[in-house]
N, C-alpha and C. Protein backbone atom coordinates (compact mmCIF):
# COMPACT_ATOMS: atom_id res chain seq x y z
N UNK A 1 -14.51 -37.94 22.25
CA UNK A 1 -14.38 -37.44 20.89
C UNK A 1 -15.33 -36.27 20.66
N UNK A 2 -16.80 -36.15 21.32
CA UNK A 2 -17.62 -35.76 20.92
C UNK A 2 -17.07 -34.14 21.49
N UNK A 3 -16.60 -34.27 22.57
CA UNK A 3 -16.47 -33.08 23.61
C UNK A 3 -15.11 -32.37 22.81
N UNK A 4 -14.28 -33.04 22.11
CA UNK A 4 -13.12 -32.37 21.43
C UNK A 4 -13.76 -31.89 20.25
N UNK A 5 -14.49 -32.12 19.72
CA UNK A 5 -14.99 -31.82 18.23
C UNK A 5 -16.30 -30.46 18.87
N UNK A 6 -16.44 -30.33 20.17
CA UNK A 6 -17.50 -29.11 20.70
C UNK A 6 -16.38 -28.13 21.05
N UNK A 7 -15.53 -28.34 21.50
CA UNK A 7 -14.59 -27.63 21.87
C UNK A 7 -13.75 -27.07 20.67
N UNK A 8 -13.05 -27.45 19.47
CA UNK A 8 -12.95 -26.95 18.40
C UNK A 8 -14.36 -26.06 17.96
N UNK A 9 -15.28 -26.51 17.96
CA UNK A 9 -16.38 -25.60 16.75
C UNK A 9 -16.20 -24.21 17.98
N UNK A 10 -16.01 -24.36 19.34
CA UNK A 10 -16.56 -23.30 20.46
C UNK A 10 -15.16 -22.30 19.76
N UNK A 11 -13.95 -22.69 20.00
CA UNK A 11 -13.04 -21.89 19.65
C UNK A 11 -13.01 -21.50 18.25
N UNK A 12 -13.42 -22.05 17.24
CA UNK A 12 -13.61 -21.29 15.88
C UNK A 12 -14.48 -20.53 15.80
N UNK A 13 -16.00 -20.28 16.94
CA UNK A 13 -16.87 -19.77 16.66
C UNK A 13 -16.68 -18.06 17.30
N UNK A 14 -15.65 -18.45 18.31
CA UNK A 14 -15.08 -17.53 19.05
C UNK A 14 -14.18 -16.28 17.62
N UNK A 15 -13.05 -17.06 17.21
CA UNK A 15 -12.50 -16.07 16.51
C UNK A 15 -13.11 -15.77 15.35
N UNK A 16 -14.15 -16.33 14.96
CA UNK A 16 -14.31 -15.90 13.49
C UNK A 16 -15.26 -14.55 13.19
N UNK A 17 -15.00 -13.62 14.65
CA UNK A 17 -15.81 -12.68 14.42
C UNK A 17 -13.89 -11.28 13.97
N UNK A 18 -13.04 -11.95 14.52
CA UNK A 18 -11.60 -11.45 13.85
C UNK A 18 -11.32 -11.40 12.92
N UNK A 19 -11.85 -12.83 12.43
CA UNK A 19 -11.07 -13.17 10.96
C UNK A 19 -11.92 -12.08 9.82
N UNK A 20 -13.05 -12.01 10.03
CA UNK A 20 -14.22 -11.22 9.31
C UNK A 20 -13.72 -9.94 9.25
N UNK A 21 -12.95 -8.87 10.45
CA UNK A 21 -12.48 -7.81 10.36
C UNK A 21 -11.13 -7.28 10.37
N UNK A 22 -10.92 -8.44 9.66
CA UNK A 22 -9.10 -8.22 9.63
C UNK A 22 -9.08 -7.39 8.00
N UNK A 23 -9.97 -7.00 7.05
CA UNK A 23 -9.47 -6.64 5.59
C UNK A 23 -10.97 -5.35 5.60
N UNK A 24 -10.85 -4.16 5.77
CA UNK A 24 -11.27 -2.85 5.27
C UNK A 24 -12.41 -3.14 4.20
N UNK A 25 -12.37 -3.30 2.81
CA UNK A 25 -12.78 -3.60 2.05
C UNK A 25 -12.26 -2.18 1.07
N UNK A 26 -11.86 -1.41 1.26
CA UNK A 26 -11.70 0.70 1.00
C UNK A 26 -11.43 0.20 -0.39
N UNK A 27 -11.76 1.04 -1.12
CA UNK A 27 -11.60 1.58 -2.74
C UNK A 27 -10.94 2.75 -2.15
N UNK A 28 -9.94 3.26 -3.14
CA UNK A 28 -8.73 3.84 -3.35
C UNK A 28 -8.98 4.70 -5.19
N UNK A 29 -9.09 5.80 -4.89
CA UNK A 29 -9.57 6.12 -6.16
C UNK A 29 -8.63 7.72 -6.23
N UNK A 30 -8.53 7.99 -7.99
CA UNK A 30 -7.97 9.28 -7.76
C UNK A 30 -8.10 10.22 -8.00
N UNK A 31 -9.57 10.13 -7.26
CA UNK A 31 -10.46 11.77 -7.16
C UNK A 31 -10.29 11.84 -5.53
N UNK A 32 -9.48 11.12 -4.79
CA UNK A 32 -9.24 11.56 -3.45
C UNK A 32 -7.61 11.43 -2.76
N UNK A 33 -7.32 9.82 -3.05
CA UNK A 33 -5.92 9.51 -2.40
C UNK A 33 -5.07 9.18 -3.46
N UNK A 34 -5.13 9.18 -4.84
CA UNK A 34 -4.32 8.64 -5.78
C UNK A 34 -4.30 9.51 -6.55
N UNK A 35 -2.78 10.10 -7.11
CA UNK A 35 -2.68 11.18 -7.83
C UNK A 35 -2.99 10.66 -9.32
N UNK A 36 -3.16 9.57 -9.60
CA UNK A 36 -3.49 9.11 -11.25
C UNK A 36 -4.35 7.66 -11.00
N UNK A 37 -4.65 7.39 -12.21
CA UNK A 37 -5.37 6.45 -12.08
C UNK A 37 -4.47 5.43 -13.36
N UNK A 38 -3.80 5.68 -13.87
CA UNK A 38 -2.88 5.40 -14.69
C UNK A 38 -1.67 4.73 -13.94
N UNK A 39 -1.74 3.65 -13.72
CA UNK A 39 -0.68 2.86 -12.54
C UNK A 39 0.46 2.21 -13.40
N UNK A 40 1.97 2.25 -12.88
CA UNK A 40 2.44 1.75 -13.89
C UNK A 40 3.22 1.03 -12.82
N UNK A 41 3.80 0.93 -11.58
CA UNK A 41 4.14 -0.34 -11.38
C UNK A 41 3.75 0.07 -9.58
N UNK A 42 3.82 -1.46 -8.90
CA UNK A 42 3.53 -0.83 -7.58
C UNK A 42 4.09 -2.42 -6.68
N UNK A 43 4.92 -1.40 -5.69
CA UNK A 43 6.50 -2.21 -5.10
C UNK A 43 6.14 -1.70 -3.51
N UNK A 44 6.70 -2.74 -2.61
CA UNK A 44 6.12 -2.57 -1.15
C UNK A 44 7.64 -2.98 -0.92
N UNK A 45 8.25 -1.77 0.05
CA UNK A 45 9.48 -1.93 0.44
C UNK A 45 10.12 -2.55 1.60
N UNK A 46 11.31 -2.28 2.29
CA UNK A 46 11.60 -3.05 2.88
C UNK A 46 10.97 -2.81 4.41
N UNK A 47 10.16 -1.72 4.46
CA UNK A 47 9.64 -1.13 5.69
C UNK A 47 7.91 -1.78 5.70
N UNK A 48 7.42 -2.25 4.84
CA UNK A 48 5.98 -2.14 4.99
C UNK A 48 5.12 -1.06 3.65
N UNK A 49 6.20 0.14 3.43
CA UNK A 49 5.54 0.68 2.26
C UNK A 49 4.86 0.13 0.87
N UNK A 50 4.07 0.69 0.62
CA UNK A 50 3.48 0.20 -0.80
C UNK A 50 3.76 1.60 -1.55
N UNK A 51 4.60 1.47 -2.76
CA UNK A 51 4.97 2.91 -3.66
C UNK A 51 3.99 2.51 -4.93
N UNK A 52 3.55 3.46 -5.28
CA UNK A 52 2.66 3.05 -6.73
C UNK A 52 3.28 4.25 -7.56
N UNK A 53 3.56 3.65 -8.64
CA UNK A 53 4.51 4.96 -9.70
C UNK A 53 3.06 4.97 -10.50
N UNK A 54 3.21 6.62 -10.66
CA UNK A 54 1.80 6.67 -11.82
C UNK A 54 2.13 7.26 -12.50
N UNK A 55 1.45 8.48 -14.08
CA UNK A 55 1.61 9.17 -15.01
C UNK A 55 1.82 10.34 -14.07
N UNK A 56 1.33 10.70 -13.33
CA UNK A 56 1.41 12.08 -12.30
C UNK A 56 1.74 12.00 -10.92
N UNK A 57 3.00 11.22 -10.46
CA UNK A 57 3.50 11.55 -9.57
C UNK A 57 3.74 10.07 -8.75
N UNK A 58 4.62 10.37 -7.89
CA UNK A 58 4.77 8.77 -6.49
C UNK A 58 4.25 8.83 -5.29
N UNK A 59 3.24 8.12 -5.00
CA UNK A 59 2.34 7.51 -3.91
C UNK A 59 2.89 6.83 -3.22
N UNK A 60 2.89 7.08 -1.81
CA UNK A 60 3.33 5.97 -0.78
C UNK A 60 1.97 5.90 0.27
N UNK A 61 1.97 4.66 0.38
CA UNK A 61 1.08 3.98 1.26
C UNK A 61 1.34 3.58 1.98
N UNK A 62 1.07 3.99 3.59
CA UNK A 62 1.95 3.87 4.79
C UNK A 62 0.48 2.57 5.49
N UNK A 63 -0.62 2.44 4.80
CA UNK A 63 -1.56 1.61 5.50
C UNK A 63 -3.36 2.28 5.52
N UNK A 64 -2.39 3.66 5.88
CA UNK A 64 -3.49 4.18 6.37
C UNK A 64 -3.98 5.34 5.75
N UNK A 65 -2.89 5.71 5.21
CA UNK A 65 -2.83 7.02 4.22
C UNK A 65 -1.74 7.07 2.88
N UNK A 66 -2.14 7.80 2.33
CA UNK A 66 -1.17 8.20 0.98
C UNK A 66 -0.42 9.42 1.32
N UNK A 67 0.83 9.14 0.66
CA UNK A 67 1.69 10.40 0.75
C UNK A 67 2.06 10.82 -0.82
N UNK A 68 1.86 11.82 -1.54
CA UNK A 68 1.92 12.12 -3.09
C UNK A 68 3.17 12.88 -3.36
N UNK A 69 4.56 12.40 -3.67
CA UNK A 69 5.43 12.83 -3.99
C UNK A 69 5.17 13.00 -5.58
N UNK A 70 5.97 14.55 -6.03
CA UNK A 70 5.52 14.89 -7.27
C UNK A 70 6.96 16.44 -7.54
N UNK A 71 7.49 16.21 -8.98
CA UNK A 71 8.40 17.36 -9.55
C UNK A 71 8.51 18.79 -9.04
N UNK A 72 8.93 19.39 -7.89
CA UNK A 72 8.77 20.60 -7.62
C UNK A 72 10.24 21.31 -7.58
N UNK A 73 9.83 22.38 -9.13
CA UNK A 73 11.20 22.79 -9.66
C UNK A 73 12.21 23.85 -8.75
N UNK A 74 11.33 24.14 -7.68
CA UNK A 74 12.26 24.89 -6.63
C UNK A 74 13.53 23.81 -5.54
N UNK A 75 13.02 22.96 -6.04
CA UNK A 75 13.49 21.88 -4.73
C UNK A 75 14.53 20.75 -5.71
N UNK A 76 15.52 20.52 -5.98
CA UNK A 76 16.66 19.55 -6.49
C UNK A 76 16.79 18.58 -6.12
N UNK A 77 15.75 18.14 -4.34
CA UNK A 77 16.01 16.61 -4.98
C UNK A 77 14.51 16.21 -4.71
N UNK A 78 13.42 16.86 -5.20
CA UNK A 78 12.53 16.33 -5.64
C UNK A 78 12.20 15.60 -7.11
N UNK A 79 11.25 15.07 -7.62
CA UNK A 79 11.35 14.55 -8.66
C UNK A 79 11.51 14.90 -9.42
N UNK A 80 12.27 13.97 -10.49
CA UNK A 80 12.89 14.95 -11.94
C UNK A 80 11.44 15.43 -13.16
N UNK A 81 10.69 14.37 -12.75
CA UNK A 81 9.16 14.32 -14.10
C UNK A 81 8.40 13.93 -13.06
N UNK A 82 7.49 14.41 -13.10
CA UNK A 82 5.71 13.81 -12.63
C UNK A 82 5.42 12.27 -13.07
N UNK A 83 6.07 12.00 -14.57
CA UNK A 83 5.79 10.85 -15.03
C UNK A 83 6.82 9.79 -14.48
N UNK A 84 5.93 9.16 -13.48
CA UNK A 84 7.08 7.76 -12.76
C UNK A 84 7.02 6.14 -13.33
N UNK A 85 7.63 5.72 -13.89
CA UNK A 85 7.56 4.95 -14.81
C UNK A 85 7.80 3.35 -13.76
N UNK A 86 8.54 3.55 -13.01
CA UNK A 86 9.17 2.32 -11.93
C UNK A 86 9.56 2.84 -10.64
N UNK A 87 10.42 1.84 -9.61
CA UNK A 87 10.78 2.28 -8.48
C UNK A 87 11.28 1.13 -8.47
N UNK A 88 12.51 1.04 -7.76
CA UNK A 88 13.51 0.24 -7.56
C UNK A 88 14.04 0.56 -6.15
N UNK A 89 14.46 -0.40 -4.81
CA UNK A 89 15.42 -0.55 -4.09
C UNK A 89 16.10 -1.01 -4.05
N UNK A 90 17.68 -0.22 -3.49
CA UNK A 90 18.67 -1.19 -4.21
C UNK A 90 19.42 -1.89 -2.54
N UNK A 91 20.51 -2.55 -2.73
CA UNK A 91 20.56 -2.88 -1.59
C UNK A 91 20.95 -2.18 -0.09
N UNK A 92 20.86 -0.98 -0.49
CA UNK A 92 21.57 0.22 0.72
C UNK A 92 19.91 0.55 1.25
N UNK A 93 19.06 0.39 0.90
CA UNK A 93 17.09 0.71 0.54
C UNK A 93 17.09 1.82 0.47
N UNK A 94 18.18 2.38 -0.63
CA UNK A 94 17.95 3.63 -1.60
C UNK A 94 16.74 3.63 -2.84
N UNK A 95 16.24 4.68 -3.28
CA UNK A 95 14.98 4.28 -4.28
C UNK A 95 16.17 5.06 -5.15
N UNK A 96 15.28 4.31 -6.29
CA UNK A 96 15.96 4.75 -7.92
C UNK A 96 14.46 4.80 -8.88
């Protein structure tokens, strides 16, 4: 009994230097990676993405970085307003 209960603590003592570095701790702020600080909804799609709709534009979070989609009136199928209110996938994993 004694040798199974040494053998558990040996293997927990082993991974728990993993478990400790599995979560970053990063603040996310939007004086660097976030185009607002004004969050109005935030949806992780069918890929792994995290989209955050804000007052100034759509954020995608691939993990590691932000990508800032935002209204650029030369371009038709960029966004219609800066102001993103939601995000929706529908079942084709079209965004709306």
């Amino acid at each position: 009994m004694k040798a199974q209960v040494r053998k558990t603590l040996f293997i927990l003592t082993c991974l728990l230097p993993f478990y400790t570095w599995a979560q970053t701790g990063k603040f996310y702020s939007s004086d660097k990676e976030l185009s607002n600080s004004l969050i109005n909804k935030v949806y992780q799609d069918r890929r792994g993405f995290i989209w955050i709709s804000t007052e100034n534009g759509l954020n995608r979070f691939d993990g590691n970085r932000f990508t800032i989609y935002k209204h650029n009136s030369a371009d038709s199928t960029s966004l219609k307003n800066n102001y993103v209110r939601t995000v929706f996938e529908d079942s084709s994993s079209r965004f709306w």
